[in-house]
C-alpha atoms as a PDB file:
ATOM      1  CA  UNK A   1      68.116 155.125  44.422  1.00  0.00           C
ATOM      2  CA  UNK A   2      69.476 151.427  43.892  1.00  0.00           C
ATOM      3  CA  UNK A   3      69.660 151.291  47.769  1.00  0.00           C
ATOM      4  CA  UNK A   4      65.898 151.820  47.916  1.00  0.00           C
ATOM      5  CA  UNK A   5      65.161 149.515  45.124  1.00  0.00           C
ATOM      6  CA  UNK A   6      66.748 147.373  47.551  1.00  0.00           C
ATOM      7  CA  UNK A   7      64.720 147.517  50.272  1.00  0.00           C
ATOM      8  CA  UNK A   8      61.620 147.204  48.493  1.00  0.00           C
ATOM      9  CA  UNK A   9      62.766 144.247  46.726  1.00  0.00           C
ATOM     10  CA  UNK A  10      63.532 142.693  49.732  1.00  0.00           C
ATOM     11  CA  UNK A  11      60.471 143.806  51.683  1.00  0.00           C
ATOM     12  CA  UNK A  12      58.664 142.119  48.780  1.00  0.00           C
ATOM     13  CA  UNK A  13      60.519 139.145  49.323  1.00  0.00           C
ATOM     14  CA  UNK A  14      59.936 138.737  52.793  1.00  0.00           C
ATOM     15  CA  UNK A  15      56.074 139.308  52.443  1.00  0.00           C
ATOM     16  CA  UNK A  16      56.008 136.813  50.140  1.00  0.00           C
ATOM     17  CA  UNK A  17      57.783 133.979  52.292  1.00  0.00           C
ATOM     18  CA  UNK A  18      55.536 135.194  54.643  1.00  0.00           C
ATOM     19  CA  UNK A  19      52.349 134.762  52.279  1.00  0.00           C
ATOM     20  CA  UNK A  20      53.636 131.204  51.360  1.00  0.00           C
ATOM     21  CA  UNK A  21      54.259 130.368  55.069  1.00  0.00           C
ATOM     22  CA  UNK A  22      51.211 131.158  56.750  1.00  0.00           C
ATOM     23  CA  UNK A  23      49.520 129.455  52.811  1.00  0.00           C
ATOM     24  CA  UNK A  24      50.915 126.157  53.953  1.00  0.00           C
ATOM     25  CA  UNK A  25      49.791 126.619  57.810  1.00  0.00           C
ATOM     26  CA  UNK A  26      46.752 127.676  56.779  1.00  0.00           C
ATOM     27  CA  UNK A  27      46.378 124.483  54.579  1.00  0.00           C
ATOM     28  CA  UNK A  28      47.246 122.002  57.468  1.00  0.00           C
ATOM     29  CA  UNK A  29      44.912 123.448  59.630  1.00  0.00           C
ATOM     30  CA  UNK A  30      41.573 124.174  57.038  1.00  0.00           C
ATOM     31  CA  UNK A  31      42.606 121.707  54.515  1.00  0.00           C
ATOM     32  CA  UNK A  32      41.849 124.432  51.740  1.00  0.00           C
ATOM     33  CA  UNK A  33      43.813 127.541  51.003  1.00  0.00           C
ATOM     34  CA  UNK A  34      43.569 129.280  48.015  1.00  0.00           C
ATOM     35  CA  UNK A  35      45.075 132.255  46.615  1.00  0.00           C
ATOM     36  CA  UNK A  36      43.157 134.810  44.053  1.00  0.00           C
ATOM     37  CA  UNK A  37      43.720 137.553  41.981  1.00  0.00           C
ATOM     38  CA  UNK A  38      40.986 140.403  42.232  1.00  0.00           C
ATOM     39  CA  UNK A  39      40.115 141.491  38.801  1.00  0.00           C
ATOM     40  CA  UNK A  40      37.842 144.253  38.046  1.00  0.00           C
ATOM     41  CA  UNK A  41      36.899 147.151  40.063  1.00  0.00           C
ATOM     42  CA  UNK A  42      33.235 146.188  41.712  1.00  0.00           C
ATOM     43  CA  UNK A  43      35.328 145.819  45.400  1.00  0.00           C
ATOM     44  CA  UNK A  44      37.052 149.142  45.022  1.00  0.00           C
ATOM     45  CA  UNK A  45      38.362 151.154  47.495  1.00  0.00           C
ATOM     46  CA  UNK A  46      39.257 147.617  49.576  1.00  0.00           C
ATOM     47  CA  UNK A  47      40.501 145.315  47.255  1.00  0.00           C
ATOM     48  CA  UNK A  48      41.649 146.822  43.601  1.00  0.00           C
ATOM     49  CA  UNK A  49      42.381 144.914  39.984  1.00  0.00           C
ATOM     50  CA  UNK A  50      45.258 142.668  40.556  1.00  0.00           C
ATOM     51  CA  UNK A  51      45.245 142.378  44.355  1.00  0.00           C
ATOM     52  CA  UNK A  52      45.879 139.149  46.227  1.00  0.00           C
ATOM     53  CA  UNK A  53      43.969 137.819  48.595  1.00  0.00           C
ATOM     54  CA  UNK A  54      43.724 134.053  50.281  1.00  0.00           C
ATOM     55  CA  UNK A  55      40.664 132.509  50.808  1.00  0.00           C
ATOM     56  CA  UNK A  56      39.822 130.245  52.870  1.00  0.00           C
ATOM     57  CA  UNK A  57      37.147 127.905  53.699  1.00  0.00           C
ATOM     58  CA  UNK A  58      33.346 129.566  54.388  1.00  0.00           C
ATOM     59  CA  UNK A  59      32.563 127.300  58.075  1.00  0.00           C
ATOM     60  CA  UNK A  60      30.935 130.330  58.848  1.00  0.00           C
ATOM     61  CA  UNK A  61      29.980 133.206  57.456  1.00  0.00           C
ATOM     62  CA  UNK A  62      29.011 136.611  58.779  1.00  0.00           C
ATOM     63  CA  UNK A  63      27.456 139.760  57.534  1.00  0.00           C
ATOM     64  CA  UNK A  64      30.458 141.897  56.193  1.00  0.00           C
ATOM     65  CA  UNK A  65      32.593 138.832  55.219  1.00  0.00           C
ATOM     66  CA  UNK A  66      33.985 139.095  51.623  1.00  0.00           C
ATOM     67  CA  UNK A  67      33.015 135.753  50.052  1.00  0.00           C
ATOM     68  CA  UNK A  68      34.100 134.055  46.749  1.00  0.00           C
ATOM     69  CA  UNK A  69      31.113 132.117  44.954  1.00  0.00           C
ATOM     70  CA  UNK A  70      30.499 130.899  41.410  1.00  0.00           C
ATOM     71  CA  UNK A  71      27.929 133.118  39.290  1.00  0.00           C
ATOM     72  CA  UNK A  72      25.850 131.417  36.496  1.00  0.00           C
ATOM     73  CA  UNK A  73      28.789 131.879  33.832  1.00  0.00           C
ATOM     74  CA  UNK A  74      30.714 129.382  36.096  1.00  0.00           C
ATOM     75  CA  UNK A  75      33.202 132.346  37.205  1.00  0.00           C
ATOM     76  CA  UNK A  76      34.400 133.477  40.310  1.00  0.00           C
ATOM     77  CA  UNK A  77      32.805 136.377  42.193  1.00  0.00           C
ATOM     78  CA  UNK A  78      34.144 137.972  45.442  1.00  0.00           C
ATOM     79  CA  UNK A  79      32.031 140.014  46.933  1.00  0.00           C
ATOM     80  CA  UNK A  80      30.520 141.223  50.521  1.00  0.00           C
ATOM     81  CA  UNK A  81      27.719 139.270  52.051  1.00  0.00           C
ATOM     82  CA  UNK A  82      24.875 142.376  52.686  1.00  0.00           C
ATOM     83  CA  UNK A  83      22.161 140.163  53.580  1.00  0.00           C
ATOM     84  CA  UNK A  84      21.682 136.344  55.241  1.00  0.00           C
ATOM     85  CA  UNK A  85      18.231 134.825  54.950  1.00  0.00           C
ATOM     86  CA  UNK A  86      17.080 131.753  56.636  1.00  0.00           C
ATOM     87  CA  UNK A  87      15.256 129.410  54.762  1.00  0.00           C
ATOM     88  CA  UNK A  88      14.097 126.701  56.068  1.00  0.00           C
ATOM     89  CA  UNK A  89      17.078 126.122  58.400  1.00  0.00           C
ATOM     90  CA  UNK A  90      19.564 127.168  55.211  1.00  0.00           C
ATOM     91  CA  UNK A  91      21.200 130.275  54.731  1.00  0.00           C
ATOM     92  CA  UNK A  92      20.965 132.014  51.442  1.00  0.00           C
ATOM     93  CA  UNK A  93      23.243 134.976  51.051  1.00  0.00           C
ATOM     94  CA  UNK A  94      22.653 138.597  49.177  1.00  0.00           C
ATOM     95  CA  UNK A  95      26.234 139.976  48.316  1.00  0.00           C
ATOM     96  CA  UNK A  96      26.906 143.216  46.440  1.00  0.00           C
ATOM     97  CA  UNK A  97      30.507 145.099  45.500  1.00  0.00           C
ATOM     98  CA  UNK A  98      31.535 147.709  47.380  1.00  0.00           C
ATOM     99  CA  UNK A  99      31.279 149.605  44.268  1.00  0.00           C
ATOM    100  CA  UNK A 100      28.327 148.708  42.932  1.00  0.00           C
ATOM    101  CA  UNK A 101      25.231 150.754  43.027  1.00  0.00           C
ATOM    102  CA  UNK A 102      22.998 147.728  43.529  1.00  0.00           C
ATOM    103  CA  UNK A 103      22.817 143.946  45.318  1.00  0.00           C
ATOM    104  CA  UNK A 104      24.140 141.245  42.635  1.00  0.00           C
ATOM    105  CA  UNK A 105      20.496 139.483  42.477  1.00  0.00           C
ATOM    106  CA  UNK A 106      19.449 143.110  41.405  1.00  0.00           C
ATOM    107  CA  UNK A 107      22.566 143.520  38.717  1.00  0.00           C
ATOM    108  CA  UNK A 108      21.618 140.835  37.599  1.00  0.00           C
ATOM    109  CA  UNK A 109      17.927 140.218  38.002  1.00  0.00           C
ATOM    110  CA  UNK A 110      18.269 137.601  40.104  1.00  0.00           C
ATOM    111  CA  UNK A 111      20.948 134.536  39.453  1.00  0.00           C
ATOM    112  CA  UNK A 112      19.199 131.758  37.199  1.00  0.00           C
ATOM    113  CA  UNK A 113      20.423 129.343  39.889  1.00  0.00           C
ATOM    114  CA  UNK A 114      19.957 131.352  42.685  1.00  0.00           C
ATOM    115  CA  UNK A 115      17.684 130.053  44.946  1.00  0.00           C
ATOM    116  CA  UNK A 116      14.042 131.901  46.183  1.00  0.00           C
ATOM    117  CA  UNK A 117      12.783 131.779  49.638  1.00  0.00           C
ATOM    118  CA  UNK A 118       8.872 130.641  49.487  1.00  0.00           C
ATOM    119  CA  UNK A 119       9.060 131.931  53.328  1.00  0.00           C
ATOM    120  CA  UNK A 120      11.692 133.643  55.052  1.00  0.00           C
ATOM    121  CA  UNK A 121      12.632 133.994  58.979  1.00  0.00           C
ATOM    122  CA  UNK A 122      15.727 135.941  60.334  1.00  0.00           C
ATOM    123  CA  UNK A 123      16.354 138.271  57.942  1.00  0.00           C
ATOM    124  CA  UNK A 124      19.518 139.682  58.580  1.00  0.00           C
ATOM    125  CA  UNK A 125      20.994 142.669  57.165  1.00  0.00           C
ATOM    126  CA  UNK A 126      24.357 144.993  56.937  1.00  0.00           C
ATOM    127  CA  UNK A 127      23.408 148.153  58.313  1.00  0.00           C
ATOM    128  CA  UNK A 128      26.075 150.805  57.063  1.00  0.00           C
ATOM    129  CA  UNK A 129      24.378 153.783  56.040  1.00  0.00           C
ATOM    130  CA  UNK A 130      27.367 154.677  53.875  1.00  0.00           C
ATOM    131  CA  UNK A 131      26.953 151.955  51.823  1.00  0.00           C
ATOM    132  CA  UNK A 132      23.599 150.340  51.400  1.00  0.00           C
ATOM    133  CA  UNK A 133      20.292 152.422  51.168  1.00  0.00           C
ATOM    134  CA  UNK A 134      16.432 152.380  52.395  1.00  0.00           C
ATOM    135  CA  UNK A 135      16.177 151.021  49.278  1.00  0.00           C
ATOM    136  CA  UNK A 136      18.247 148.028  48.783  1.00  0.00           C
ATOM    137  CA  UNK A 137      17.121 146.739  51.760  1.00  0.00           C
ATOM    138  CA  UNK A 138      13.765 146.808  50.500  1.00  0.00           C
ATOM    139  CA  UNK A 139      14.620 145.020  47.392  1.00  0.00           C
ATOM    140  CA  UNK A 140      16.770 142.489  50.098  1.00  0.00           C
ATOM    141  CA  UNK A 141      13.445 141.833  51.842  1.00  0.00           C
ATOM    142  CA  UNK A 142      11.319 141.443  48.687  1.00  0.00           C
ATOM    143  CA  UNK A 143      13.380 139.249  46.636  1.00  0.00           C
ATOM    144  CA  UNK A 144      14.124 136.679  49.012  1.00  0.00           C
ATOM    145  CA  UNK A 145      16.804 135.309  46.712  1.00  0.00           C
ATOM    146  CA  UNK A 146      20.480 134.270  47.762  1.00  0.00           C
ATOM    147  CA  UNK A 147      23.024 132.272  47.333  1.00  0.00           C
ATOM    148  CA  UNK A 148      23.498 128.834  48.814  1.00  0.00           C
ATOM    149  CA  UNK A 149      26.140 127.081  50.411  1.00  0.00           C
ATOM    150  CA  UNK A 150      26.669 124.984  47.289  1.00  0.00           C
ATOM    151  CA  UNK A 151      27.578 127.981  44.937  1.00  0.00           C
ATOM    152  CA  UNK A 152      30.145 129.337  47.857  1.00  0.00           C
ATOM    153  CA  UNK A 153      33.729 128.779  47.308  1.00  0.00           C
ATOM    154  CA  UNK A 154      35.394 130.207  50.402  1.00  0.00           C
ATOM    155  CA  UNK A 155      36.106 133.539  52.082  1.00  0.00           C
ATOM    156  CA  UNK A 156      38.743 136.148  52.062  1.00  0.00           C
ATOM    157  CA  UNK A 157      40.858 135.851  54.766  1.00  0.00           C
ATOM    158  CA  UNK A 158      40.408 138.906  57.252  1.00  0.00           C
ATOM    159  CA  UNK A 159      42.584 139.601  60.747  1.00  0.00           C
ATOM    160  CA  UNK A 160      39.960 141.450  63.342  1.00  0.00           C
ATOM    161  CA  UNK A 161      38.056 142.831  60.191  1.00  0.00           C
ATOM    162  CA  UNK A 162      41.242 144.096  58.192  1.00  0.00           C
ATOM    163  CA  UNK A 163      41.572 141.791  54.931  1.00  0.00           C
ATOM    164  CA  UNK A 164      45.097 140.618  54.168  1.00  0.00           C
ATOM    165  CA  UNK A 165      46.185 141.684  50.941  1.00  0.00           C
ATOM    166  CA  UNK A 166      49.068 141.943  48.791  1.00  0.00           C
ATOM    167  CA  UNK A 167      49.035 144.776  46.372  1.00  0.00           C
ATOM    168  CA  UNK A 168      50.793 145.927  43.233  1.00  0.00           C
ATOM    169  CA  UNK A 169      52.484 142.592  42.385  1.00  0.00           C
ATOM    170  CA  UNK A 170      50.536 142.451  39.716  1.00  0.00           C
ATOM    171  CA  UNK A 171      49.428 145.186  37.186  1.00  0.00           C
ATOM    172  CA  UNK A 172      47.633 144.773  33.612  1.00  0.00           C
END
């Protein structure tokens, strides 16, 4: 038993050099790296309370990307970008938890600083069946509300799609 204690001591170990290597890399290159601690339960089965993620600045973001942005309490959200609409040459973004029944302009009728779209083009949405109904892309399409670059803190770091985690390090 102590021998496997070990080995996943030391596997810990070495994933966290690792972490803290490619952190600093990642800083000299973006300028920005931050690390954050998932709480809740809105992003389950991907990311779960207590996970670690790194996030990293939002040059460009994509349907599917997780993104981190500040909700109207001044906390930080991470979520999955569902929706872009063009706005007059802006992007506003609709985002929902993988675990949430509904878009987070729905959850909670629509952010106070969130911004409406008097006439949007481009309307771009996530199409996974499994995931998002008829019917929240109808309310998408109606409510023409996002969120802007300004309220958008960075995105979670993802290797061709897969999002680099560390999990169980920390438990509540």
């Amino acid at each position: 038993m102590t021998k496997m204690l070990k080995i996943v001591e030391t596997a810990i170990v070495l994933l966290l050099i690792f972490l803290l290597l490619y952190a600093n890399i990642a800083y000299y290159v973006w300028k920005q790296i931050t690390i954050a601690v998932v709480e809740g339960y809105s992003m389950n089965p991907l990311l779960h309370d207590g996970d670690i993620v790194l996030i990293l600045p939002a040059n460009k973001i994509n349907l599917g990307d997780i993104i981190v942005f500040k909700n109207d309490y001044n906390e930080y959200v991470i979520h999955r970008v569902v929706g872009i609409i063009n706005c007059s040459g802006k992007n506003l973004y609709i985002t929902k938890g993988d675990n949430n029944q509904f878009i987070d302009q729905v959850t909670f009728i629509a952010y106070r600083s969130s911004i409406e779209c008097k006439k949007p083009s481009n309307i771009r949405i996530l199409n996974n069946s499994n995931i998002y109904t008829k019917d929240i892309v109808q309310i998408i399409i109606n409510s023409n509300r996002g969120i802007d670059n300004s309220r958008i803190v960075g995105k979670v770091l993802q290797i061709n799609g897969i999002v680099v985690k560390i999990s169980g390090l920390i438990t509540r």
